[in-house]
PDB file of N, CA and C in Angstrom:
ATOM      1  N   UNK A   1      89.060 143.385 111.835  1.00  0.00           N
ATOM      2  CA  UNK A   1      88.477 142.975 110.580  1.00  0.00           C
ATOM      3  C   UNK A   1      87.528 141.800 110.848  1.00  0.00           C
ATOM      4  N   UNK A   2      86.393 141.655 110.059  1.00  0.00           N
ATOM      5  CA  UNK A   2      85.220 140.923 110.443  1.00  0.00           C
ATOM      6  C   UNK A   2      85.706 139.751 109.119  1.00  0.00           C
ATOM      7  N   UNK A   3      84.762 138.755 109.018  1.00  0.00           N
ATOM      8  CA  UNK A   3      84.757 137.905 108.505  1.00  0.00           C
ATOM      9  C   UNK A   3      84.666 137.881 106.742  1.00  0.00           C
ATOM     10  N   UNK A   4      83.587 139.103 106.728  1.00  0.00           N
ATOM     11  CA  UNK A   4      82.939 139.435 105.135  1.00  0.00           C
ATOM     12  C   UNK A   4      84.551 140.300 105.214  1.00  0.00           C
ATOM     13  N   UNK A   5      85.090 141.287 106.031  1.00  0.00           N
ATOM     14  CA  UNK A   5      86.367 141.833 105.145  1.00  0.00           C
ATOM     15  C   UNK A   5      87.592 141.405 104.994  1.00  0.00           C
ATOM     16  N   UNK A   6      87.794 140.264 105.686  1.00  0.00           N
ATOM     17  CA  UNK A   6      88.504 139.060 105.801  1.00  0.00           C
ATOM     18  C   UNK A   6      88.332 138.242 104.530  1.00  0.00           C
ATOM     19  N   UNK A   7      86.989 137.620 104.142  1.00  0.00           N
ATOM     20  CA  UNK A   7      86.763 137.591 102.534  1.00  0.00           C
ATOM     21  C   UNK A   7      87.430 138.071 101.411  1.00  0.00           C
ATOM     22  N   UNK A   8      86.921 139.378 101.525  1.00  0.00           N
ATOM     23  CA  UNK A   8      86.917 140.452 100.151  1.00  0.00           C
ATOM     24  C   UNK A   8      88.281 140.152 100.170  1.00  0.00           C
ATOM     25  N   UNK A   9      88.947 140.718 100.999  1.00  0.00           N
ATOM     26  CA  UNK A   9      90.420 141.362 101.701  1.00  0.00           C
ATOM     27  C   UNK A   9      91.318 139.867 100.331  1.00  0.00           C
ATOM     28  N   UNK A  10      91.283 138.364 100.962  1.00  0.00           N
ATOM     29  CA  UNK A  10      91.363 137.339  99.983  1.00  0.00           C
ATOM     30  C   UNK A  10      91.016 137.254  98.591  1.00  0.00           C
ATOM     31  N   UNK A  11      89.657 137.659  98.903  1.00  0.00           N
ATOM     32  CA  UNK A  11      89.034 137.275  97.153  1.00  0.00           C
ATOM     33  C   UNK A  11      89.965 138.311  96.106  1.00  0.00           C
ATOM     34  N   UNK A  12      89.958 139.656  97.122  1.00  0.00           N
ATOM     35  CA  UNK A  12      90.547 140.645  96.011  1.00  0.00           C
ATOM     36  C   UNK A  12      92.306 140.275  95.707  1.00  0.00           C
ATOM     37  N   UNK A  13      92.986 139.543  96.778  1.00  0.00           N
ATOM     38  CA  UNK A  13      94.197 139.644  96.689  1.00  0.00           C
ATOM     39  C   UNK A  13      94.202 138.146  95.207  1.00  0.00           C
ATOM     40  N   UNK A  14      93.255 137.309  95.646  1.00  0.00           N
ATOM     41  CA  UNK A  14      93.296 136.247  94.511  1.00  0.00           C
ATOM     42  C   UNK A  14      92.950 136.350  92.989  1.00  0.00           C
ATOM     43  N   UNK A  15      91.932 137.505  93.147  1.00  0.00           N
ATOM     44  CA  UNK A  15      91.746 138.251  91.869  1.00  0.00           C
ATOM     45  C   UNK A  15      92.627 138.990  91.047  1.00  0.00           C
ATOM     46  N   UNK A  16      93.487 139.543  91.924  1.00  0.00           N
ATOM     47  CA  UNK A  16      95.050 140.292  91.365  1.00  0.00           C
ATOM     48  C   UNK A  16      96.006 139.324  91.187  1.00  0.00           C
ATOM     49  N   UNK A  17      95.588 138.207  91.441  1.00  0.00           N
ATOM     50  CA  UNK A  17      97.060 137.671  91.162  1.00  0.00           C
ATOM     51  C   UNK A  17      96.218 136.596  89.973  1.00  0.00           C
ATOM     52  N   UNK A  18      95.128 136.702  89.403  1.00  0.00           N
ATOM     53  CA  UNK A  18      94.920 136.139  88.228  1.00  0.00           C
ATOM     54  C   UNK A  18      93.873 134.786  88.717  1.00  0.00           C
ATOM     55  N   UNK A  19      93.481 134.339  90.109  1.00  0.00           N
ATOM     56  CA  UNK A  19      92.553 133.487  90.775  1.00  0.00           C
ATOM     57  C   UNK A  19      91.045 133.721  90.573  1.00  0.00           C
ATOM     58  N   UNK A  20      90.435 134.162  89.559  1.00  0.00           N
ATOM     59  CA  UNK A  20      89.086 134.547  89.630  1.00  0.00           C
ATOM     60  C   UNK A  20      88.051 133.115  90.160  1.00  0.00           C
ATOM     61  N   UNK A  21      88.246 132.629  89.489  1.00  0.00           N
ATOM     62  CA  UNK A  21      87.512 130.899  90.175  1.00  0.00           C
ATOM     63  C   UNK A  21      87.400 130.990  91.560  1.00  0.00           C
ATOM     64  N   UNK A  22      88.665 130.862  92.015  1.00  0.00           N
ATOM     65  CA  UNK A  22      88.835 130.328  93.618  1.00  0.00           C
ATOM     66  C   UNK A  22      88.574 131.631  94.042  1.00  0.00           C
ATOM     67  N   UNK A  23      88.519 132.492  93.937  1.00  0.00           N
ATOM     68  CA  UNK A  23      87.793 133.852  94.513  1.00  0.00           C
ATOM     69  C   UNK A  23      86.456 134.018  94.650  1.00  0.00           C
ATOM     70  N   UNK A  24      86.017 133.590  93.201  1.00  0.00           N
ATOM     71  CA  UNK A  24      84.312 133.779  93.579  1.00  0.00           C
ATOM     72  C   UNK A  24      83.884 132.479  94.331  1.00  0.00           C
ATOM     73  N   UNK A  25      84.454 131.446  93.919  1.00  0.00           N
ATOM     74  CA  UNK A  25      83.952 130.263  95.357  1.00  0.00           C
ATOM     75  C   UNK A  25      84.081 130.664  96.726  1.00  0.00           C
ATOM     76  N   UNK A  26      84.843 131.633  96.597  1.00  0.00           N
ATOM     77  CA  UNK A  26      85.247 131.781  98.385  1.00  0.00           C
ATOM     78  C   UNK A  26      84.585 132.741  98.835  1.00  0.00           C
ATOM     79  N   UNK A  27      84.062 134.190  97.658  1.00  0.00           N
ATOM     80  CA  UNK A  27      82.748 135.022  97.976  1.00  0.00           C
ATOM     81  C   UNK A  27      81.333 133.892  98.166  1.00  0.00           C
ATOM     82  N   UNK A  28      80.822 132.930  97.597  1.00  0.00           N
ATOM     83  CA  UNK A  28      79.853 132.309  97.342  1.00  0.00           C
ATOM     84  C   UNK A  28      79.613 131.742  98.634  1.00  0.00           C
ATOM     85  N   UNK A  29      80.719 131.159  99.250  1.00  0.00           N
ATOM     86  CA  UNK A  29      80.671 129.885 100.225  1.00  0.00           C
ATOM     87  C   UNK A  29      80.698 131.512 101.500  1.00  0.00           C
ATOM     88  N   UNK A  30      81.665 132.081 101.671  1.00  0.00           N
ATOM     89  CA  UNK A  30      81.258 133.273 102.300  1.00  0.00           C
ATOM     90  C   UNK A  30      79.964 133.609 102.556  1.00  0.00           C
ATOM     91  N   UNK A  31      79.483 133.841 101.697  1.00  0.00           N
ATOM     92  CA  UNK A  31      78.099 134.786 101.993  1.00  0.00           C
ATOM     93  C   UNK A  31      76.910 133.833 102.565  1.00  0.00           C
ATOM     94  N   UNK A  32      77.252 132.346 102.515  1.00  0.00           N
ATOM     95  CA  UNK A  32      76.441 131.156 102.757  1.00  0.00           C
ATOM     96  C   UNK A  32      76.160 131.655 104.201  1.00  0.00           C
ATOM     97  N   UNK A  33      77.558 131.608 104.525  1.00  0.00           N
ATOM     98  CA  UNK A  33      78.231 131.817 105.914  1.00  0.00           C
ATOM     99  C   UNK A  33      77.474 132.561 107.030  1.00  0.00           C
ATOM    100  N   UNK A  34      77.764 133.718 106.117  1.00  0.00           N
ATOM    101  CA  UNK A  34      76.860 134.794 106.848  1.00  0.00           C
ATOM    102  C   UNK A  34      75.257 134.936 106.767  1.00  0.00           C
ATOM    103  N   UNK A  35      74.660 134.324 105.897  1.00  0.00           N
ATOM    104  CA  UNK A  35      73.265 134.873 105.603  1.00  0.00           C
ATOM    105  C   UNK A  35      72.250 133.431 106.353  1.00  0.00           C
ATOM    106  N   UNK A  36      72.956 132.122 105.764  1.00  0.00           N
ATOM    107  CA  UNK A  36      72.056 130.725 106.526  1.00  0.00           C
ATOM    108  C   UNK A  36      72.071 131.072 107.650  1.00  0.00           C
ATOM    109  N   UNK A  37      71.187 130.487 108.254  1.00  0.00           N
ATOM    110  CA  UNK A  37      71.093 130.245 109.872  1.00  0.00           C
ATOM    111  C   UNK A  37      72.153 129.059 110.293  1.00  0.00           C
ATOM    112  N   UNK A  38      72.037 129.249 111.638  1.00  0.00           N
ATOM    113  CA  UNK A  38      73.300 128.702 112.493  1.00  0.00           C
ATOM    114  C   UNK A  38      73.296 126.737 112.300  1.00  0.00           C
ATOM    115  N   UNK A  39      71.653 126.695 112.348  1.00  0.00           N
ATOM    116  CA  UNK A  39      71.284 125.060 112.234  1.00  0.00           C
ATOM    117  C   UNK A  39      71.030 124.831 110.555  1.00  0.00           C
ATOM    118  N   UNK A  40      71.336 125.849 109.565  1.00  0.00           N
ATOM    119  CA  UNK A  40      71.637 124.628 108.330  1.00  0.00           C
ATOM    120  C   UNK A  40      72.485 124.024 107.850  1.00  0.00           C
ATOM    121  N   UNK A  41      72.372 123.088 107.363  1.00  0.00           N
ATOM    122  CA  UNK A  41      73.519 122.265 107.321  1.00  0.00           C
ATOM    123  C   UNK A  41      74.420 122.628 105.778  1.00  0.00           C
ATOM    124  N   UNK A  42      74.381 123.766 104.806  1.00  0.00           N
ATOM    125  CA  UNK A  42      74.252 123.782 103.623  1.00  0.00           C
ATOM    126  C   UNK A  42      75.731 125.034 104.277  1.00  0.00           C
ATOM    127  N   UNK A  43      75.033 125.799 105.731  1.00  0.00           N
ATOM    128  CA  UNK A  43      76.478 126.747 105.955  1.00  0.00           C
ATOM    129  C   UNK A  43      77.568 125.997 106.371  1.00  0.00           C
ATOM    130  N   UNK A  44      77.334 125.006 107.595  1.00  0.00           N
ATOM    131  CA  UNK A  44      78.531 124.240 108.316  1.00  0.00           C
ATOM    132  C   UNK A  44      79.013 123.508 106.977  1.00  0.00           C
ATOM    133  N   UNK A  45      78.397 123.146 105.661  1.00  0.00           N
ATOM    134  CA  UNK A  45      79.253 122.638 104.842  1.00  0.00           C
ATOM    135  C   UNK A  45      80.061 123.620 104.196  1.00  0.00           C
ATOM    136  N   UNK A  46      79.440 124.801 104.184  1.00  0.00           N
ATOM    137  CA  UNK A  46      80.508 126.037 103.995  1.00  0.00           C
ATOM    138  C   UNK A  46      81.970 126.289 104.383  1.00  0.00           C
ATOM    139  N   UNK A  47      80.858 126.545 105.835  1.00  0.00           N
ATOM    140  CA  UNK A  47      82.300 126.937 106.701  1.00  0.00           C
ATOM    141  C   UNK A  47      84.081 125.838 106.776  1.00  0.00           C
ATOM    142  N   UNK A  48      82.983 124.667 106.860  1.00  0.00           N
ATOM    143  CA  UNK A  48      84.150 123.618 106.516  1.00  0.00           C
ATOM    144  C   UNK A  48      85.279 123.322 105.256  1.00  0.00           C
ATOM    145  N   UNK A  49      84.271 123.935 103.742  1.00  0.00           N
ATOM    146  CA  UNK A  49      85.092 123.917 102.796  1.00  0.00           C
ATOM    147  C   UNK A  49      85.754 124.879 102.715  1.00  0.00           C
ATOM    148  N   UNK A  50      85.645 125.968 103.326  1.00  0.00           N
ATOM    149  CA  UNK A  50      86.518 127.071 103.183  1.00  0.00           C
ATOM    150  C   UNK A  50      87.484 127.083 104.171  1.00  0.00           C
ATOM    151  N   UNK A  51      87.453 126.567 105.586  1.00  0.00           N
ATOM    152  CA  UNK A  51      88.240 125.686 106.630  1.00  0.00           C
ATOM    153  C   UNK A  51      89.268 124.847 105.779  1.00  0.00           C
ATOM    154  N   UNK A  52      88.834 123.917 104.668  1.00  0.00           N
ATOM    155  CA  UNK A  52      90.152 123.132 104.234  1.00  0.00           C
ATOM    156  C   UNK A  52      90.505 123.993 103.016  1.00  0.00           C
ATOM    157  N   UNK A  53      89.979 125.419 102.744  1.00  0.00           N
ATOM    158  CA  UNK A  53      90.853 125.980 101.103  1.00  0.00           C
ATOM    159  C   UNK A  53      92.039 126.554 102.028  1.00  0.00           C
ATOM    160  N   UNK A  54      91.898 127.409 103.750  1.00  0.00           N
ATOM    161  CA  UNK A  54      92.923 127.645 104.418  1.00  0.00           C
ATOM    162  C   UNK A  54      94.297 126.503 104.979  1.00  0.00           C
ATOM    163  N   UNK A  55      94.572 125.955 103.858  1.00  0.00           N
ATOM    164  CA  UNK A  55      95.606 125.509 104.070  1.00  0.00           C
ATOM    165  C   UNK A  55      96.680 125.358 103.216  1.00  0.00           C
ATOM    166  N   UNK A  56      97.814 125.426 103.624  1.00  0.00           N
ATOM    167  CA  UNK A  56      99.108 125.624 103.006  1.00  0.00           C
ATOM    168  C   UNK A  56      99.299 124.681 101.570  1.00  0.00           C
ATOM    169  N   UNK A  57      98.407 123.702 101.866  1.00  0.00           N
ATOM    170  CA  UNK A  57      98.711 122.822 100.390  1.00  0.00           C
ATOM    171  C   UNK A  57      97.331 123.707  99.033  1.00  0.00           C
ATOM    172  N   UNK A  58      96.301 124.133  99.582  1.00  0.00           N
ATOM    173  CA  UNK A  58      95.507 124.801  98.990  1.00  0.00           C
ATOM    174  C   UNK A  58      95.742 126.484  98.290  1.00  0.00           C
ATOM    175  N   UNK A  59      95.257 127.194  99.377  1.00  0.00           N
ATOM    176  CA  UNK A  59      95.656 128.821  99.106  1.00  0.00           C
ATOM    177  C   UNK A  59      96.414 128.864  99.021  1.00  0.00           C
ATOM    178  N   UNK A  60      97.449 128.345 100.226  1.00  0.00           N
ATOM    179  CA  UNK A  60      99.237 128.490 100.398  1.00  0.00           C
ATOM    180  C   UNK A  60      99.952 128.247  99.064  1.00  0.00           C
ATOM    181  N   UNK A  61      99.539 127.382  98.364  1.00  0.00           N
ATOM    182  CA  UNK A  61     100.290 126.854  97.082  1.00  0.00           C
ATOM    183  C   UNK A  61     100.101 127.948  95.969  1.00  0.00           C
ATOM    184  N   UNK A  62      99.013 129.181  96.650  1.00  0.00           N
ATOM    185  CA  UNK A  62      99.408 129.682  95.219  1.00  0.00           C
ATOM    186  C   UNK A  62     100.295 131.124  95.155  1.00  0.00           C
ATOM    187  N   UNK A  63     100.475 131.303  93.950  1.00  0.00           N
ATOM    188  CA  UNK A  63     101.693 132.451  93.893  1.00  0.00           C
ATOM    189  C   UNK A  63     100.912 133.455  94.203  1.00  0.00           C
ATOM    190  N   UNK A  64     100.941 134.637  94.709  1.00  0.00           N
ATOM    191  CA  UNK A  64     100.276 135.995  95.148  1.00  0.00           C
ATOM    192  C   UNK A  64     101.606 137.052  94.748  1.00  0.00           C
ATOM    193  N   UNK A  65     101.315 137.722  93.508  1.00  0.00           N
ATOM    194  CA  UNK A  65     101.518 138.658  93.514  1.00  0.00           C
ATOM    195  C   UNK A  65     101.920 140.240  94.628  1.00  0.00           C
ATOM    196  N   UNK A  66     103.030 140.647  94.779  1.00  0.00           N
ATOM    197  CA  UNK A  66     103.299 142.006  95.590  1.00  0.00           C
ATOM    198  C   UNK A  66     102.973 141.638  97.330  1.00  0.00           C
ATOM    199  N   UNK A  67     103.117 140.565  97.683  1.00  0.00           N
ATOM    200  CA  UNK A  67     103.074 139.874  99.157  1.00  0.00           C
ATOM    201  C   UNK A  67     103.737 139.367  99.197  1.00  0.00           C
ATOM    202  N   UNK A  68     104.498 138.887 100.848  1.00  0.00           N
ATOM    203  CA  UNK A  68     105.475 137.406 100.866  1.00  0.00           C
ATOM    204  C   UNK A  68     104.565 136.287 100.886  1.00  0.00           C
ATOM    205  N   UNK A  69     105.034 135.288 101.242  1.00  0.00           N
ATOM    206  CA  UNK A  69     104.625 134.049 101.300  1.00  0.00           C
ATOM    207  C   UNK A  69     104.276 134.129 102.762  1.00  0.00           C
ATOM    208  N   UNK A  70     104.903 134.603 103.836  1.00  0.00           N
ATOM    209  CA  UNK A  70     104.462 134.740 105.177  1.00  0.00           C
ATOM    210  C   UNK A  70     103.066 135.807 105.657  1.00  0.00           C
ATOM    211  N   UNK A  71     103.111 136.756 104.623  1.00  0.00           N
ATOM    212  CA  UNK A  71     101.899 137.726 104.782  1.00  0.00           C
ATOM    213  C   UNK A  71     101.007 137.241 103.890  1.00  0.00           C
ATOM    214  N   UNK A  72     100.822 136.684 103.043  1.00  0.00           N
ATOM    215  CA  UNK A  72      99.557 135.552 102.199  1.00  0.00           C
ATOM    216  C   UNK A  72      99.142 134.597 103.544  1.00  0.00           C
ATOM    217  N   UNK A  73     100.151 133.781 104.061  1.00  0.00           N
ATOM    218  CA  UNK A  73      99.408 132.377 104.960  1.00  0.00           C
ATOM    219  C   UNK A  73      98.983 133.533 106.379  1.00  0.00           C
ATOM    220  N   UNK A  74      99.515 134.558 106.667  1.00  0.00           N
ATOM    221  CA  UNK A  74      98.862 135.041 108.095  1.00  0.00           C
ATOM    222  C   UNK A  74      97.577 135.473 107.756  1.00  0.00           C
ATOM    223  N   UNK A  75      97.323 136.444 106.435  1.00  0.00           N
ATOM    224  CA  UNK A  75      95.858 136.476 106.330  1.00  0.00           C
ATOM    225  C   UNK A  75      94.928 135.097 106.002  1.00  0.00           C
ATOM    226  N   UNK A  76      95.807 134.242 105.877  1.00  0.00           N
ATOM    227  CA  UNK A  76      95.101 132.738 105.086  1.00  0.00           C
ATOM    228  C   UNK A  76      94.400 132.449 106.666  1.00  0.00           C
ATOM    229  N   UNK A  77      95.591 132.340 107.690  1.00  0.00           N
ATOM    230  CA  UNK A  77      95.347 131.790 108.760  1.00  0.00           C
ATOM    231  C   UNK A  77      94.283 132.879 109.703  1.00  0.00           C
ATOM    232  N   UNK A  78      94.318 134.172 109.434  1.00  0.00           N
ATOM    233  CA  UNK A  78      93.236 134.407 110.372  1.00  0.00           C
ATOM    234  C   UNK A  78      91.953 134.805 109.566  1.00  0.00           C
ATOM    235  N   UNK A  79      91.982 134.407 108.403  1.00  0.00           N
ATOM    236  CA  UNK A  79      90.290 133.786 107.769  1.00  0.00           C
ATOM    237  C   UNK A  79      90.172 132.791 108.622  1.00  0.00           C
ATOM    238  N   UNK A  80      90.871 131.630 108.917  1.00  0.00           N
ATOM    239  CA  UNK A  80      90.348 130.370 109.247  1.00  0.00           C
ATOM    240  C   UNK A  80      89.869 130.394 110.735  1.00  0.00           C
ATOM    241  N   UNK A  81      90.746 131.630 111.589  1.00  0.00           N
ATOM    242  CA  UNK A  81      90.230 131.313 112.754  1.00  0.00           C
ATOM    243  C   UNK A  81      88.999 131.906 112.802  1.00  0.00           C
ATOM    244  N   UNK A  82      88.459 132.823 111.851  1.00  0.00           N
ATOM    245  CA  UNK A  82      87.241 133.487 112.060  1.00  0.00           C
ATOM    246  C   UNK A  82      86.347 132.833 111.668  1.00  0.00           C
ATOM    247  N   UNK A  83      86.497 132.076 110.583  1.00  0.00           N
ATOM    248  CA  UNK A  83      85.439 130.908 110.022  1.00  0.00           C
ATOM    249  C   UNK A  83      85.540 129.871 111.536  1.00  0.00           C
ATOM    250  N   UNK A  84      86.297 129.587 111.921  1.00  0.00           N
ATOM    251  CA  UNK A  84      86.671 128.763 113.301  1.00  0.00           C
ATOM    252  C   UNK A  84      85.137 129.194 114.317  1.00  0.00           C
ATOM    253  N   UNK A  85      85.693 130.427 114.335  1.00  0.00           N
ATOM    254  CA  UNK A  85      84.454 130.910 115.670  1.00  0.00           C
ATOM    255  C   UNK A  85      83.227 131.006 115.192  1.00  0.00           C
ATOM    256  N   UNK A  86      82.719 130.652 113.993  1.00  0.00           N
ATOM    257  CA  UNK A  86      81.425 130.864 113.333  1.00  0.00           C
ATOM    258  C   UNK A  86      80.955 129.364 113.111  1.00  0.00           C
ATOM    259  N   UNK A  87      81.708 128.085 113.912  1.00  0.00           N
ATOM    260  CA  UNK A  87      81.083 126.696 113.731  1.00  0.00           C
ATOM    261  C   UNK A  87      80.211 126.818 114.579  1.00  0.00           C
TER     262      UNK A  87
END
């Protein structure tokens, strides 16, 4: 799974569980991601805010519907490493 389906894959699970806000911020800052070039500074502020929504006090905190709590933070955590390899 690539980064954009690593996205969706989130946005849609946050959308089902009633997250529309923090979903479309995370499509928005996403697509920054992918489309800026490597030297603007408008993506690395991207990549970074979506770097701190992957964390347990952020995404982690919220309830997700028809998942555990351990299969929510593993997809949480390998968004982050993929945003990771895209600094």
């Amino acid at each position: 799974m690539n980064l954009k389906e690593s996205s969706e894959k989130i946005c849609n699970i946050l959308t089902s569980s009633s997250y529309i806000d923090e979903a479309m911020e995370i499509n928005i800052l996403t697509d920054k991601v992918l489309t800026l070039g490597k030297d603007d500074n408008e993506r690395a502020l991207s990549i970074e805010g979506l770097i701190s929504r992957c964390h347990p006090k952020w995404l982690g905190d919220y309830y997700i519907n028809n998942i555990t709590y351990k299969e929510w933070t593993d997809i949480i955590t390998d968004f982050k490493k993929k945003l990771i390899e895209k600094r």
